[in-house]
N, C-alpha and C. Protein backbone atom coordinates (compact mmCIF):
# COMPACT_ATOMS: atom_id res chain seq x y z
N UNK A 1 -3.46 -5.80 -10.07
CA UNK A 1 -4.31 -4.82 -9.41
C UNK A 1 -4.94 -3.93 -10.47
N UNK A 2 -6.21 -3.86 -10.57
CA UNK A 2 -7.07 -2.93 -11.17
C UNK A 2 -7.25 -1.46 -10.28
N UNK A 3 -7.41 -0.36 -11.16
CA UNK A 3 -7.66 0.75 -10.77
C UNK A 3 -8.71 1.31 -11.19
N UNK A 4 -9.42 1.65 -10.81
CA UNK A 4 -10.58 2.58 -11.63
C UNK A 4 -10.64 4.08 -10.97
N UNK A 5 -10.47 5.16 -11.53
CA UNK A 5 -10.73 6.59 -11.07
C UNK A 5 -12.07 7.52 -11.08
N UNK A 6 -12.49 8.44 -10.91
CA UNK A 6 -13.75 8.68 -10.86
C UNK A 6 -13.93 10.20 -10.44
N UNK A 7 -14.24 11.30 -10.56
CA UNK A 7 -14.92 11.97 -10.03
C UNK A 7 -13.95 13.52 -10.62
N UNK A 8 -13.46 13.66 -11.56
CA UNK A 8 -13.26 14.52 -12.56
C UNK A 8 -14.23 15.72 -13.15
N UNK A 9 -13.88 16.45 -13.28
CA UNK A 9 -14.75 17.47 -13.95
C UNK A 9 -14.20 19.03 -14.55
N UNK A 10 -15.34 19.59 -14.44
CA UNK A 10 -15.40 20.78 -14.84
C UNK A 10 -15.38 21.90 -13.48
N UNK A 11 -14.48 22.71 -13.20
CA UNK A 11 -14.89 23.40 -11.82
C UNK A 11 -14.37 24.56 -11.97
N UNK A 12 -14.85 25.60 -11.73
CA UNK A 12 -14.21 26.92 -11.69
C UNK A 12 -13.03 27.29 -10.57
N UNK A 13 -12.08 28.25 -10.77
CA UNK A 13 -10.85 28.38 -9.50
C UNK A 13 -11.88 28.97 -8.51
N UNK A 14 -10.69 28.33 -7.58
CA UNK A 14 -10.99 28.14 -5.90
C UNK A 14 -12.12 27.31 -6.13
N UNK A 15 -12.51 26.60 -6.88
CA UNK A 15 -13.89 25.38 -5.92
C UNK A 15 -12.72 24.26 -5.93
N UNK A 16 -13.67 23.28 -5.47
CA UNK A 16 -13.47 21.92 -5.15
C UNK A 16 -14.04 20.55 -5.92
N UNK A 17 -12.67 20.51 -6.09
CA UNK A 17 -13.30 18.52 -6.62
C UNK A 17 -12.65 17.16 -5.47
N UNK A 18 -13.56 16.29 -5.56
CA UNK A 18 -13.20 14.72 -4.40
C UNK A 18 -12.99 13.71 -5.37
N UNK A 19 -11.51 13.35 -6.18
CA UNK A 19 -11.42 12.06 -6.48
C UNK A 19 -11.49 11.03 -5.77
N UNK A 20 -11.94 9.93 -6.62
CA UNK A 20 -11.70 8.41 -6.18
C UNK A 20 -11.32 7.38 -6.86
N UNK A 21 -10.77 6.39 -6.14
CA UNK A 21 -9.84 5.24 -6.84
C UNK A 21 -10.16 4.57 -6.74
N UNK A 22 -10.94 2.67 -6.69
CA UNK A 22 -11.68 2.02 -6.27
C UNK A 22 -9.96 0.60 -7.07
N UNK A 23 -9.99 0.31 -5.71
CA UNK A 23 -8.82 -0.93 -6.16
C UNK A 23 -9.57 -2.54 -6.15
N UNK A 24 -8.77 -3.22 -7.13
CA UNK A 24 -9.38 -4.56 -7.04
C UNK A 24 -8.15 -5.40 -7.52
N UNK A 25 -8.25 -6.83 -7.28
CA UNK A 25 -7.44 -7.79 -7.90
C UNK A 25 -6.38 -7.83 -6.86
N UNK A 26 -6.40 -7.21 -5.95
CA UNK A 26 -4.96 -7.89 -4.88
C UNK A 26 -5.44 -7.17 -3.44
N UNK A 27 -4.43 -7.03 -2.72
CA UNK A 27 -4.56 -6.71 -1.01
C UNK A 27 -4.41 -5.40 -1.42
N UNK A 28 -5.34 -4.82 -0.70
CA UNK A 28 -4.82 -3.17 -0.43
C UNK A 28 -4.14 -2.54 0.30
N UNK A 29 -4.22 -3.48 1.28
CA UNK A 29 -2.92 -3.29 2.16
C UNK A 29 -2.03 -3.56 2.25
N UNK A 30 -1.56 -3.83 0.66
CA UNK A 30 -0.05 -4.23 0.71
C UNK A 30 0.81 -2.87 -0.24
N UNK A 31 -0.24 -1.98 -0.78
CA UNK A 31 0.12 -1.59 -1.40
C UNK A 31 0.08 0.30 -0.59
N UNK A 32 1.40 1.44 -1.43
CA UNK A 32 1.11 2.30 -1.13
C UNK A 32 0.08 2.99 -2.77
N UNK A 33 -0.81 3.98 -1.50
CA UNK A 33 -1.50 4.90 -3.05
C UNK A 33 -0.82 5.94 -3.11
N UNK A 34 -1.14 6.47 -4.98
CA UNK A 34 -0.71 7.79 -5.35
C UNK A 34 -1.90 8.32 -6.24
N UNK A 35 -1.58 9.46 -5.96
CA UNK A 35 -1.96 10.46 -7.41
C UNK A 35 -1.00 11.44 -8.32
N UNK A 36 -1.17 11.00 -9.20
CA UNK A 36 -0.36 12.11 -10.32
C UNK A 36 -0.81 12.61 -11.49
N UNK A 37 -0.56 13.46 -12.00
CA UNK A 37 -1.52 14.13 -12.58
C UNK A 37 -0.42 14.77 -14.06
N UNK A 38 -0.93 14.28 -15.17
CA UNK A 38 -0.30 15.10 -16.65
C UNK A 38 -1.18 16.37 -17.39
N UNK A 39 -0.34 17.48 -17.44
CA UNK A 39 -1.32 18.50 -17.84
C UNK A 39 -1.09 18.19 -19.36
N UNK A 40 -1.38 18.92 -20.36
CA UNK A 40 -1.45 19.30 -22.05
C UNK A 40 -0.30 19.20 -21.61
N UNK A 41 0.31 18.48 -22.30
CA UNK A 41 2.04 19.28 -23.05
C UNK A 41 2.94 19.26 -22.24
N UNK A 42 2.67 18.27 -20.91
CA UNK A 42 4.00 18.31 -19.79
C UNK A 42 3.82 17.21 -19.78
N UNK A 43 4.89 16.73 -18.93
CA UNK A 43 5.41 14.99 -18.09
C UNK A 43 4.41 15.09 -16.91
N UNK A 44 4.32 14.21 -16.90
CA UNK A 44 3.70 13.53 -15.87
C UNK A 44 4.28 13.90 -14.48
N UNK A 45 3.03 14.16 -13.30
CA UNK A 45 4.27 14.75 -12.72
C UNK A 45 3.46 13.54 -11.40
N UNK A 46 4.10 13.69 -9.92
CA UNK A 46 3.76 13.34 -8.61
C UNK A 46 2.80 14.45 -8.15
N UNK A 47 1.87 14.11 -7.53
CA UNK A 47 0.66 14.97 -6.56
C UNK A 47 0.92 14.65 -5.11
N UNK A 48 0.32 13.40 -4.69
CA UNK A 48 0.54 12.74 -3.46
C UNK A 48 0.58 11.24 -3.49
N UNK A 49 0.84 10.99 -2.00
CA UNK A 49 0.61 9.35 -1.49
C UNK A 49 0.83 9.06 -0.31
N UNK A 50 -0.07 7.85 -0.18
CA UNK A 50 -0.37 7.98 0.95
C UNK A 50 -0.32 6.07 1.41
N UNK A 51 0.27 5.68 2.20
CA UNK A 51 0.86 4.61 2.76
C UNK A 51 -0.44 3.92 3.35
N UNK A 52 -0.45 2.71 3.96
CA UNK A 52 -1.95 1.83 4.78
C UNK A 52 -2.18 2.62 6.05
N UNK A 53 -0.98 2.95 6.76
CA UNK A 53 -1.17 3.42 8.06
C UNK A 53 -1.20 5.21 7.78
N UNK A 54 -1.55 5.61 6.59
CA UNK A 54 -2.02 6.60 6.35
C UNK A 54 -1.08 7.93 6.41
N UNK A 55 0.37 7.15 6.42
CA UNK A 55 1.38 8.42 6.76
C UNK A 55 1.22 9.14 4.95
N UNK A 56 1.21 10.51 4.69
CA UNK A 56 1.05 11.10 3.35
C UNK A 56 2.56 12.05 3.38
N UNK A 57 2.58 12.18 1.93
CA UNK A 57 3.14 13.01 1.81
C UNK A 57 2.69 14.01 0.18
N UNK A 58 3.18 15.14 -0.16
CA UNK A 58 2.71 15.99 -1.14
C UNK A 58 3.58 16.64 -1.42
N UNK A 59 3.13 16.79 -3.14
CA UNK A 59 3.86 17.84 -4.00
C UNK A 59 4.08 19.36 -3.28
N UNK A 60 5.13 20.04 -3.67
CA UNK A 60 4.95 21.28 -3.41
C UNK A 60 3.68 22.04 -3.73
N UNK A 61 3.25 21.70 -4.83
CA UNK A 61 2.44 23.34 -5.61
C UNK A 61 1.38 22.15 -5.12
N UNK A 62 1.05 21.30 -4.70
CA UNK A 62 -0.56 21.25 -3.94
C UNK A 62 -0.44 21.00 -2.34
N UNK A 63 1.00 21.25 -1.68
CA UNK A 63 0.45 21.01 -0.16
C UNK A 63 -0.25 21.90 0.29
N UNK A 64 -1.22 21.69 1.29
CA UNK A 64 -1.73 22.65 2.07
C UNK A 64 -3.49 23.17 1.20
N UNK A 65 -3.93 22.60 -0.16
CA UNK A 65 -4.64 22.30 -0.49
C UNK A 65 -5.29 21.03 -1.11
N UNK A 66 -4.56 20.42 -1.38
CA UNK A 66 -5.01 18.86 -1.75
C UNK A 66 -4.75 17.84 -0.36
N UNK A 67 -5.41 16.90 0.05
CA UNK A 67 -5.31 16.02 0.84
C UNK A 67 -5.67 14.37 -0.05
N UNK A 68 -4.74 13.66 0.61
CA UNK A 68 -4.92 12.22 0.39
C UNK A 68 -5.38 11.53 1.31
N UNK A 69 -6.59 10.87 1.23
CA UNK A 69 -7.09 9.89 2.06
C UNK A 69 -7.73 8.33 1.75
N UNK A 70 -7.74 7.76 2.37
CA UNK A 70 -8.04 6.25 2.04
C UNK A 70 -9.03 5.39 2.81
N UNK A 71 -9.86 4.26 2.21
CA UNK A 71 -10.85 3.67 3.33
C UNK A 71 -10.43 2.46 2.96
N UNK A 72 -9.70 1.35 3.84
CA UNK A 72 -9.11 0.35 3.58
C UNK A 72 -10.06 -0.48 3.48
N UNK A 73 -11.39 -0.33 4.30
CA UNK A 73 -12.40 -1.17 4.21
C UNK A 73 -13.01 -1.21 2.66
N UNK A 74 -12.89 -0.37 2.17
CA UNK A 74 -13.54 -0.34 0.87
C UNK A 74 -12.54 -0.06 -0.06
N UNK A 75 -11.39 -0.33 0.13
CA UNK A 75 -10.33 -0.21 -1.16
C UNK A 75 -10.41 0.83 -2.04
N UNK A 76 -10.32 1.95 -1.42
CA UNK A 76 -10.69 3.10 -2.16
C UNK A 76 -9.61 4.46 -1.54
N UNK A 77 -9.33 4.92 -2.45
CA UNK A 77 -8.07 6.25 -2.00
C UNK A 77 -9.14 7.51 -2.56
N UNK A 78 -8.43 8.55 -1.93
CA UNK A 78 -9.34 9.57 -2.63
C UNK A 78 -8.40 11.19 -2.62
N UNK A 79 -8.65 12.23 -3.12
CA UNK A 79 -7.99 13.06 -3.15
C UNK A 79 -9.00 14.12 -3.14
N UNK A 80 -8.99 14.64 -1.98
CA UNK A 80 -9.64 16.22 -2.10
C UNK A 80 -9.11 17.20 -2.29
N UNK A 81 -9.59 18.17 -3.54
CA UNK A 81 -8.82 19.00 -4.22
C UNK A 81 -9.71 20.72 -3.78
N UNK A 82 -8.76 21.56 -2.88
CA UNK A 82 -9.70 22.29 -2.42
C UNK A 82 -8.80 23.62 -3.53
N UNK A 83 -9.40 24.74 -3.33
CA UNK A 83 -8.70 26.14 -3.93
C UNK A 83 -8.21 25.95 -5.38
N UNK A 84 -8.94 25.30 -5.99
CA UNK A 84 -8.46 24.58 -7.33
C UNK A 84 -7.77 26.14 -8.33
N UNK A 85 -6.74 25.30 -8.94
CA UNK A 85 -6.06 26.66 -9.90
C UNK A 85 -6.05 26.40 -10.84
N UNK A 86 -6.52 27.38 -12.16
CA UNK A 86 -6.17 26.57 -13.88
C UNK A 86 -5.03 25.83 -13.67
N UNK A 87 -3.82 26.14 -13.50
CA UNK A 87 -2.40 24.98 -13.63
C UNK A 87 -3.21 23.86 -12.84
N UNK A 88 -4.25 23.21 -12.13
CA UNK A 88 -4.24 22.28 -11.39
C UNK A 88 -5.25 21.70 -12.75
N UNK A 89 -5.50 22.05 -13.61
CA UNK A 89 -5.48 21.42 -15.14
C UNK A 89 -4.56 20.18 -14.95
N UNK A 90 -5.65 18.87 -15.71
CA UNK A 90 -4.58 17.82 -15.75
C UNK A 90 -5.69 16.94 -15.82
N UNK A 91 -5.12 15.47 -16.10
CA UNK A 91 -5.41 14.30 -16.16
C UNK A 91 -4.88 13.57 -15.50
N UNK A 92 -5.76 13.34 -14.14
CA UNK A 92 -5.32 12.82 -12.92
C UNK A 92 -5.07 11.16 -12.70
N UNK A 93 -4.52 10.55 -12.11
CA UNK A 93 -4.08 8.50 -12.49
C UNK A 93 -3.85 8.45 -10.96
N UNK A 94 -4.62 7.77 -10.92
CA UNK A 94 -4.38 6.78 -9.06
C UNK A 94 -3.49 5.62 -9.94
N UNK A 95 -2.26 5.45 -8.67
CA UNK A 95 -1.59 4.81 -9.03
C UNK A 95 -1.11 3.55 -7.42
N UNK A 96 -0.85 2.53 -7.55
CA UNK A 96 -0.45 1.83 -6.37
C UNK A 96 1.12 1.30 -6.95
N UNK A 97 1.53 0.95 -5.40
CA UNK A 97 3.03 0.27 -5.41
C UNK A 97 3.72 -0.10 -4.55
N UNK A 98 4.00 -1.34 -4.47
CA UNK A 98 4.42 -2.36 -2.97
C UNK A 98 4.66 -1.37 -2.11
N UNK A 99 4.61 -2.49 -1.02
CA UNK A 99 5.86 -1.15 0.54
C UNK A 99 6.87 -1.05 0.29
N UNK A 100 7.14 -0.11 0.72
CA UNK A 100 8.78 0.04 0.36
C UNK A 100 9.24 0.96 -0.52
N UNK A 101 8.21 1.65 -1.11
CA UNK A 101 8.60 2.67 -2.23
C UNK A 101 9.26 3.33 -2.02
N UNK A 102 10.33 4.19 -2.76
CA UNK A 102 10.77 5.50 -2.27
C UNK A 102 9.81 6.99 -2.26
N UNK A 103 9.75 7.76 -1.24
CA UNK A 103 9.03 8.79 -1.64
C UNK A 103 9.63 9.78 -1.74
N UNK A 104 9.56 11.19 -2.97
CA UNK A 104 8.07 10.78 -3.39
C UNK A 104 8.71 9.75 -4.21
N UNK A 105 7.60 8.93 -5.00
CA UNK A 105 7.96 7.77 -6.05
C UNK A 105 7.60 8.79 -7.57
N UNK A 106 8.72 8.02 -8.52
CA UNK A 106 8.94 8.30 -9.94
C UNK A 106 8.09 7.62 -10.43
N UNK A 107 8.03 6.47 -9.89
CA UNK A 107 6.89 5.50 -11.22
C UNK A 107 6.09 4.92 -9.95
N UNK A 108 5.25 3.55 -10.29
CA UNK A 108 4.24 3.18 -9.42
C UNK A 108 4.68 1.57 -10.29
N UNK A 109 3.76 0.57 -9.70
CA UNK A 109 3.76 -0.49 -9.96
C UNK A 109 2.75 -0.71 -10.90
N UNK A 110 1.71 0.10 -10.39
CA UNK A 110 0.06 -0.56 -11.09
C UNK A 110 -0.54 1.22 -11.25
N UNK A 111 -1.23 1.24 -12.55
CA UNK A 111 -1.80 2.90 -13.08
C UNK A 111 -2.98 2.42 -13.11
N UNK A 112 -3.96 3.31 -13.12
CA UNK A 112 -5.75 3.47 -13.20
C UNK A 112 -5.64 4.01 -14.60
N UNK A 113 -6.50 4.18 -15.23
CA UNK A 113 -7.03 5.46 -16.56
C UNK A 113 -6.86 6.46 -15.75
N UNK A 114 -7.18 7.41 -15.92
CA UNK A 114 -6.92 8.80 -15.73
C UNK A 114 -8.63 9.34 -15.46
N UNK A 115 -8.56 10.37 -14.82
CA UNK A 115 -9.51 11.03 -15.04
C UNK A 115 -9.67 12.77 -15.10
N UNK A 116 -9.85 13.46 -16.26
CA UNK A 116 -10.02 14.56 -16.38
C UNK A 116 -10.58 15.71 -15.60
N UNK A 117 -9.67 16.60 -14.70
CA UNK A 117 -10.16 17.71 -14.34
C UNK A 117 -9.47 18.84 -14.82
N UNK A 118 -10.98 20.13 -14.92
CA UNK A 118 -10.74 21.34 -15.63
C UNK A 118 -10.79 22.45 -14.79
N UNK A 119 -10.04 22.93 -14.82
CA UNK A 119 -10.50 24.19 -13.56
C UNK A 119 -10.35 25.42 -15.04
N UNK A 120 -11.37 26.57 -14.63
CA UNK A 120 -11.62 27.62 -15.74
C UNK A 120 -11.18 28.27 -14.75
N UNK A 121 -11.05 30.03 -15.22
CA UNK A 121 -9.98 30.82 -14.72
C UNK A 121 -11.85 31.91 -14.41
């Protein structure tokens, strides 16, 4: 399974950024999505994920502003990032991984590149 990520940037706190994941090379519906995100100088941590039948679940420090969503028709996950905070600094990785995962999940099966978002203060 290929990953490709997309839609990273530059954004000042409290705006908004809409990642996307665009999957290829296997079923998408076999797989659950994630996002996780490494800032400067930390581990890698869990954000969200989100299962085929769309059950999600989320990190503490982004529930209630980040949402995970998915279009199975187009093999694509996405993450809307609303009230953005400098700590939400990071280099974000869509990640997939059979059914059955434990949640949240430690690792993933299959990683994307990453894609860079900046939130300024």
């Amino acid at each position: 399974v290929q990953l490709q990520a997309s839609g990273g940037g530059l954004v000042q706190a409290g705006g908004s950024l809409r990642l996307s994941c665009v999957a290829s090379g296997g079923t998408f519906s076999h797989y659950d999505m994630a996002w996780f995100r490494q800032a400067p100088g930390k581990e890698r941590e869990f954000v969200a994920i989100i299962s085929f039948a769309r059950s999600t679940y989320y990190s503490d420090s982004v529930s209630g502003r980040f949402t995970i969503s998915r279009d199975n028709s187009q093999n694509t996950v996405y993450l809307q990032m609303n009230s953005l905070k400098p700590e939400d600094t990071a280099v974000y990785y869509c990640a997939a991984a059979g059914l059955g995962i434990a949640w949240p999940p430690r690792d993933m099966d299959y990683w994307g590149k990453g894609t860079l978002v900046t939130v300024s203060s």
